[in-house]
C-alpha atoms as a PDB file:
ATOM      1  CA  UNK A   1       0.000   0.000   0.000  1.00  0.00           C
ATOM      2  CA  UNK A   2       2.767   2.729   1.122  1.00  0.00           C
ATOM      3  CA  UNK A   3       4.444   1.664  -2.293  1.00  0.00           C
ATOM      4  CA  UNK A   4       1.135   2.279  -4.496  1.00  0.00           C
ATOM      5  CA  UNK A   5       0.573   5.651  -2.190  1.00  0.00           C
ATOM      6  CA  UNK A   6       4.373   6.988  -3.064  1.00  0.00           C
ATOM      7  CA  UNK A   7       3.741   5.752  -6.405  1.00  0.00           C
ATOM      8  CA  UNK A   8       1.057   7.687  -7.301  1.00  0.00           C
ATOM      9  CA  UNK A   9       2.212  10.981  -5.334  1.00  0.00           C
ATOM     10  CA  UNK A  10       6.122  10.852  -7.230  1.00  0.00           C
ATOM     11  CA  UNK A  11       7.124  10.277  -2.929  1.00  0.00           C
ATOM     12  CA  UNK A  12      10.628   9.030  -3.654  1.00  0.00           C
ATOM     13  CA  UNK A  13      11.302   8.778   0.459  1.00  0.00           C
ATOM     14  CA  UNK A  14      11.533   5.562   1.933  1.00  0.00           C
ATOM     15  CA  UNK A  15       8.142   4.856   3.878  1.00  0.00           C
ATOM     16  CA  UNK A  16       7.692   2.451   6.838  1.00  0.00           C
ATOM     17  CA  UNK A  17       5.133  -0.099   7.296  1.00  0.00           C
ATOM     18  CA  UNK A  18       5.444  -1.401  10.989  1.00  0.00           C
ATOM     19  CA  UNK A  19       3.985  -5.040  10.905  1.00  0.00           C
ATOM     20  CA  UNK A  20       5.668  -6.020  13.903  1.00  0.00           C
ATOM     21  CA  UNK A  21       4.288  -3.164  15.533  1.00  0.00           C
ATOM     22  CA  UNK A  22       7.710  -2.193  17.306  1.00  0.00           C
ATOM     23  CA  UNK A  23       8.185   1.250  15.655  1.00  0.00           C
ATOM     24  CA  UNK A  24       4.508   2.253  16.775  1.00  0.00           C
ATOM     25  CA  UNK A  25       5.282   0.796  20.100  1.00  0.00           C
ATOM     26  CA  UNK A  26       8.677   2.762  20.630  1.00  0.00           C
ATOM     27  CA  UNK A  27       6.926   6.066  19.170  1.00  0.00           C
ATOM     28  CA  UNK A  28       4.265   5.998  21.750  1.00  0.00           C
ATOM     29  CA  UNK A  29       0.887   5.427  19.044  1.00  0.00           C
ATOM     30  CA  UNK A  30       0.288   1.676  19.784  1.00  0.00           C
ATOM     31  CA  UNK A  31      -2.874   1.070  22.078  1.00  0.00           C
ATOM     32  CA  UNK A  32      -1.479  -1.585  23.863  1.00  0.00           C
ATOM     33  CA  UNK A  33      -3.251  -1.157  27.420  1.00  0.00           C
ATOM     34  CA  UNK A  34      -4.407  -4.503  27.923  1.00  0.00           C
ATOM     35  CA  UNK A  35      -7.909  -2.639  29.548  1.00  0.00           C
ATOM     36  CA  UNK A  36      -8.841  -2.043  26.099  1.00  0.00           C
ATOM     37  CA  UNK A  37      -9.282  -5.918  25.474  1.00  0.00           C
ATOM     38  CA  UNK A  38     -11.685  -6.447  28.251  1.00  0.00           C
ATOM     39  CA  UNK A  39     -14.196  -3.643  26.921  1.00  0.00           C
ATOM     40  CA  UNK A  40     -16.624  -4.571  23.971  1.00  0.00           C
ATOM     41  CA  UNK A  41     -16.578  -1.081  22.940  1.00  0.00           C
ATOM     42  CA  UNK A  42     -12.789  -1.037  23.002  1.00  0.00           C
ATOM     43  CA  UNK A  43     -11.193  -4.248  22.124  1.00  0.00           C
ATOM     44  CA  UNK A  44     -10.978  -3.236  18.274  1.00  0.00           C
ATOM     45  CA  UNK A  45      -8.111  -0.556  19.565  1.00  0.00           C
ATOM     46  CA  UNK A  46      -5.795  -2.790  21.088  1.00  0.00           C
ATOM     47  CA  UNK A  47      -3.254  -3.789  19.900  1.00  0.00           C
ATOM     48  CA  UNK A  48      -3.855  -1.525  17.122  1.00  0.00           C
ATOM     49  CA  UNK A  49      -1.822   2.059  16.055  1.00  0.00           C
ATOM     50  CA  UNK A  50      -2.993   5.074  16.122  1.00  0.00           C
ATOM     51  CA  UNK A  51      -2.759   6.706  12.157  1.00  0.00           C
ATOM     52  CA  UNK A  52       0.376   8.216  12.665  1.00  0.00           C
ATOM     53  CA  UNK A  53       2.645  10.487  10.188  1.00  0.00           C
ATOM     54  CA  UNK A  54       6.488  11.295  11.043  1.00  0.00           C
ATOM     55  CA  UNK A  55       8.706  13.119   8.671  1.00  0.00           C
ATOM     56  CA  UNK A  56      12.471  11.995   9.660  1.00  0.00           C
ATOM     57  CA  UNK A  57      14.899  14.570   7.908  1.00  0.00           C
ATOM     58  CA  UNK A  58      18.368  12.746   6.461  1.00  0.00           C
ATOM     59  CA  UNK A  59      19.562  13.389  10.385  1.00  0.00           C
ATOM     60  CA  UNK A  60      17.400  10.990  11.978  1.00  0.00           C
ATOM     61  CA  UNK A  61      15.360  14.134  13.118  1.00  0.00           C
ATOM     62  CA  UNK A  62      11.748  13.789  13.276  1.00  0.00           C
ATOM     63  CA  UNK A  63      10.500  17.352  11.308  1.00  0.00           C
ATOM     64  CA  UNK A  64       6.901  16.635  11.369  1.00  0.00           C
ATOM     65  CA  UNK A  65       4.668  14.299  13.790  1.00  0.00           C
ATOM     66  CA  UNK A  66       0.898  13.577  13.646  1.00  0.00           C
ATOM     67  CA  UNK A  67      -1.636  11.222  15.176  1.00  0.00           C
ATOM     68  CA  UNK A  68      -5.120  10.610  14.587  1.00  0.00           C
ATOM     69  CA  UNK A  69      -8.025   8.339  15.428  1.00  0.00           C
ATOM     70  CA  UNK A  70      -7.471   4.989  12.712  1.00  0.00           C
ATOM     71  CA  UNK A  71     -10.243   5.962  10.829  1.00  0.00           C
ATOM     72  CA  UNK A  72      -9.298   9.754  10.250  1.00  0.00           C
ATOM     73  CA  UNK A  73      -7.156  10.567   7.263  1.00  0.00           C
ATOM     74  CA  UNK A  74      -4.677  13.583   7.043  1.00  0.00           C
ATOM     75  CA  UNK A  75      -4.767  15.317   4.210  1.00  0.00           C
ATOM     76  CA  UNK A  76      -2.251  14.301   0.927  1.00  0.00           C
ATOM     77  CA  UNK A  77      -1.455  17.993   0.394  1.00  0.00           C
ATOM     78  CA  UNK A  78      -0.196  18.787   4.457  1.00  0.00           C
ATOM     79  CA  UNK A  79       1.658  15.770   4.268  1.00  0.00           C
ATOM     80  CA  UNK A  80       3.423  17.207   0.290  1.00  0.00           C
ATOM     81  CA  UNK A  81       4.028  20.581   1.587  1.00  0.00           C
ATOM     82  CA  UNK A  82       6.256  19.164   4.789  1.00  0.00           C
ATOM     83  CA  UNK A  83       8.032  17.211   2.463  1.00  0.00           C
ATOM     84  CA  UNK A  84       8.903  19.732   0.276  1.00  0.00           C
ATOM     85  CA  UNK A  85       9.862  22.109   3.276  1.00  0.00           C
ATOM     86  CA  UNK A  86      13.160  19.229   3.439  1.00  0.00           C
ATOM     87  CA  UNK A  87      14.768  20.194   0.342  1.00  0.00           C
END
């Protein structure tokens, strides 16, 4: 998907998909309180990331960090302009 996405927008950055879930885990977006699993109304969150967006400059520097709900989408054009703001 992150490949199609780039693709389509000419993003020639390297893009991570976190399978493993370790990346969301050590950047603080993973719902991973173990609460969450005993709640009907919750258990779809665990163990799930939060839709997160991190622009890492060439320095390891993170120049841009966003989190929303799963289901809420930030726009392509926000996430364009930061990008070109890096070169």
């Amino acid at each position: 998907a992150n490949k199609a996405w780039a693709e389509k927008m000419g993003i020639t950055y390297p893009l991570l998909s976190d399978v493993r879930r370790q990346m969301t885990k050590a950047y603080g977006v993973l719902y991973d309180d173990p609460k969450l699993a005993q709640d009907p109304a919750t258990i779809t969150r665990y163990l799930r990331a939060q839709r997160a967006w991190f622009v890492i400059d060439k320095n390891g520097v993170i120049r841009f960090a966003q989190t929303n709900e799963p289901r809420d989408l930030l726009p392509n054009d926000e996430i364009l302009k930061v990008l070109s703001q890096l070169k």
